[in-house]
Protein backbone atom coordinates (compact mmCIF):
# COMPACT_ATOMS: atom_id res chain seq x y z
CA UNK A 1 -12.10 6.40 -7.35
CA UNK A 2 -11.97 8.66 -5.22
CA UNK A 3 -13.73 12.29 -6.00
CA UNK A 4 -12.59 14.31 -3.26
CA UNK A 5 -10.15 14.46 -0.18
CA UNK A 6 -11.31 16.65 2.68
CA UNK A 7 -9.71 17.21 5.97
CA UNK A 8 -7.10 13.52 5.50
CA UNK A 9 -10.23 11.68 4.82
CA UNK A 10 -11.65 10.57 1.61
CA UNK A 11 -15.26 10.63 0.17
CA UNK A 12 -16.48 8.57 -3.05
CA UNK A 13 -19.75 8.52 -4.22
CA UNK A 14 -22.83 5.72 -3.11
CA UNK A 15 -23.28 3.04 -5.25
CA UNK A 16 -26.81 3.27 -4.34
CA UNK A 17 -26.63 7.02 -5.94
CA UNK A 18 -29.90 7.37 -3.36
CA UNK A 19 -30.82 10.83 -2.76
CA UNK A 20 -29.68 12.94 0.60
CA UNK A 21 -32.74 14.00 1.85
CA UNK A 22 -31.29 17.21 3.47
CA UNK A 23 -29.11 18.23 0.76
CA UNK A 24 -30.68 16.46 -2.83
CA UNK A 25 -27.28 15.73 -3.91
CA UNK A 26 -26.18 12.04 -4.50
CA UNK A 27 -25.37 10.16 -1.08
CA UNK A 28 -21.42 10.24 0.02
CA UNK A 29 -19.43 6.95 1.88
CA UNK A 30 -15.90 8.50 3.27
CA UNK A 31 -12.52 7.22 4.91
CA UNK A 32 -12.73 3.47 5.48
CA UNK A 33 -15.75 2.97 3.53
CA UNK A 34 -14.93 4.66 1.20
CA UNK A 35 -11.66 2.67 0.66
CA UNK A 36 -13.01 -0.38 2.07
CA UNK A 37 -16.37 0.19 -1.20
CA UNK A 38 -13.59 0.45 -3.69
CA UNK A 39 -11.45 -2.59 -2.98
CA UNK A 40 -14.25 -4.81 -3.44
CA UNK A 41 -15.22 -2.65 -6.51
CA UNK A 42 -11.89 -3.66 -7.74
CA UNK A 43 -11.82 -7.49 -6.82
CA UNK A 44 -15.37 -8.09 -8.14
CA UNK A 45 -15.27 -6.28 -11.32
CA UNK A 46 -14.20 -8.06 -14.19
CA UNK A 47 -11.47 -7.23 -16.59
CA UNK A 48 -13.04 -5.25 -19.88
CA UNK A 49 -16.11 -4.58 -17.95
CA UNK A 50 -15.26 -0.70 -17.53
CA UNK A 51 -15.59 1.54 -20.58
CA UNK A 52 -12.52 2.95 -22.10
CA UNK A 53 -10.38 1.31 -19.53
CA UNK A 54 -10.25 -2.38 -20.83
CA UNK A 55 -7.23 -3.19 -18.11
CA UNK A 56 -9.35 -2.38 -14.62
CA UNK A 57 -10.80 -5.04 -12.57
CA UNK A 58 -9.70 -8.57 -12.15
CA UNK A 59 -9.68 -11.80 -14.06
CA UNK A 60 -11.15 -13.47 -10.36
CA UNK A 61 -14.30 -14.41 -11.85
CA UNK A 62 -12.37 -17.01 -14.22
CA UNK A 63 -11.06 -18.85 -11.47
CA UNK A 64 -14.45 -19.06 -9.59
CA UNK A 65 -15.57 -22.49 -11.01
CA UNK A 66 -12.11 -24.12 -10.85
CA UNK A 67 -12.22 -26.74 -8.28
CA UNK A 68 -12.11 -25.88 -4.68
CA UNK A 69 -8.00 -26.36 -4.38
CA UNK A 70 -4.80 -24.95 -2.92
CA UNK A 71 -3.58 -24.13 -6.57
CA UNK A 72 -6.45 -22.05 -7.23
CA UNK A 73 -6.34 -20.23 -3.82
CA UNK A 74 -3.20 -19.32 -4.65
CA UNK A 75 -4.64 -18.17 -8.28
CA UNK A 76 -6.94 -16.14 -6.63
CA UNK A 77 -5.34 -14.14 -4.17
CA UNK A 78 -2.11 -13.31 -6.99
CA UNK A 79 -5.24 -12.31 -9.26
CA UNK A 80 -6.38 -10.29 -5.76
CA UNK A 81 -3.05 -8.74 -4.68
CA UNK A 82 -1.75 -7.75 -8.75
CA UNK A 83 -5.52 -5.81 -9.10
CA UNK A 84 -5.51 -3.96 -5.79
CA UNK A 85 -1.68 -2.84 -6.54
CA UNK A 86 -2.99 -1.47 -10.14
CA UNK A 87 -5.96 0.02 -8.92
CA UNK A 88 -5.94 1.08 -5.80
CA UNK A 89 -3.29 4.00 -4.90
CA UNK A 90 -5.11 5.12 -1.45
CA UNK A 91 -3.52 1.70 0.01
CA UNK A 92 -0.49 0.05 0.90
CA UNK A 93 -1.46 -4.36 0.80
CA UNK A 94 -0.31 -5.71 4.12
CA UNK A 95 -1.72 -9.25 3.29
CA UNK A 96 -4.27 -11.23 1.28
CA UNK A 97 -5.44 -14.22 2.43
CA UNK A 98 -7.50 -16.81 0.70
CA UNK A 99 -8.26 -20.03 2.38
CA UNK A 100 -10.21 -22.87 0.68
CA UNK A 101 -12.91 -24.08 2.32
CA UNK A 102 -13.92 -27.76 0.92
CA UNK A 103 -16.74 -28.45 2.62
CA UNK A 104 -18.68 -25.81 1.35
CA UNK A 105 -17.31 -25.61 -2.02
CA UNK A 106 -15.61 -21.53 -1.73
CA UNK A 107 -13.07 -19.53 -0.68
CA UNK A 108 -12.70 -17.49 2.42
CA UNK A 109 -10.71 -14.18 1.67
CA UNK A 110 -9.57 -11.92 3.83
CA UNK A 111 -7.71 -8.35 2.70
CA UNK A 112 -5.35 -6.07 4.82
CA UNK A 113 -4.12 -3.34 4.47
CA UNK A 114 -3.09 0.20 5.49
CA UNK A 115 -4.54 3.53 3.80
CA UNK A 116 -1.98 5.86 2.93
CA UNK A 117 -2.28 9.60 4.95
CA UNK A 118 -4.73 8.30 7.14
CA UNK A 119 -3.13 7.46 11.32
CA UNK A 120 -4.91 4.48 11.29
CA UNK A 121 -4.21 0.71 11.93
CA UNK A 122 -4.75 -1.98 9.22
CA UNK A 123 -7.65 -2.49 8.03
CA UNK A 124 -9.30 -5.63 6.99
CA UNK A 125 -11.65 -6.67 4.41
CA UNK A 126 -13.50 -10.11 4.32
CA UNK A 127 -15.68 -11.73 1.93
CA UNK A 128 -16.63 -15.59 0.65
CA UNK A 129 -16.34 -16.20 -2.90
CA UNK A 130 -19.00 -18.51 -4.23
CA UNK A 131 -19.09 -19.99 -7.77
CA UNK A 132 -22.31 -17.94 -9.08
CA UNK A 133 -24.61 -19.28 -11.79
C-alpha cells in the first residue's frame, strides 16, 4: 500500500524495514518497485492472513498442490487476475499469463500491466510457482 506519492512516482516501505544509514529512517522502494513489491505481496499472501482485513490476498496457495494441468492454470491466473483487480488500484492488468510446465512439476507466470499516472510502458512481472512443503 502505498504510503506516499511524490513527484508521479510512488514510494512504499522495505520489507526488509533495514535501516538508511544516512537518514535512520526505515529503507524506501519507489515507482516500479514499489508497484512491482506489492503485486507479488498480493499474489503470495493468503486470504485471512492480514489482520482486520480477512478478504486481502489470494486463495493461490490452495491450488499449488493440484496437479500440474491446464484446468488449474487457468485456476490460478482467475485467482491471480480477481486479487490484483481488488487490491491493487495503482494498476490497470494488461495480461496474466500462467503456463504449466510438466516437466518440472510448476507453473510459469507472467503479469502485465500498466501503472496508472505514471508515462510508462507495460510492465511485467514473472515468477515460478512451486508446490512448497
Amino acid at each position: 500500500m502505498p504510503i506516499e506519492r511524490s513527484g508521479g512516482g510512488f514510494k512504499d516501505v522495505s520489507m526488509s524495514f533495514s535501516k538508511n544509514p544516512l537518514t535512520n529512517d526505515v529503507v524506501t522502494i519507489k515507482d516500479r518497485t514499489a508497484i512491482a513489491r506489492s503485486l507479488r505481496n498480493i499474489v503470495f499472501t493468503r486470504r485471512g492472513e492480514k489482520f482486520f482485513q480477512p478478504d486481502f490476498g489470494s486463495r493461490l496457495s490452495e491450488s499449488l498442490f493440484e496437479n500440474v494441468s491446464g484446468a488449474t492454470a487457468l485456476a490460478i491466473r482467475d485467482e491471480i487476475d480477481r486479487s490484483i483487480t481488488n487490491f491493487e488500484p495503482r494498476v490497470i492488468l494488461r495480461n496474466v499469463k500462467v503456463k504449466p510446465n510438466f516437466s518440472n512439476n510448476e507453473m510459469d507466470v507472467t503479469i502485465v500491466y500498466t501503472i496508472i499516472g505514471v508515462d510508462s510502458p507495460p510492465q511485467q512481472l514473472e515468477f515460478v510457482l512451486l508446490p512448497n512443503r
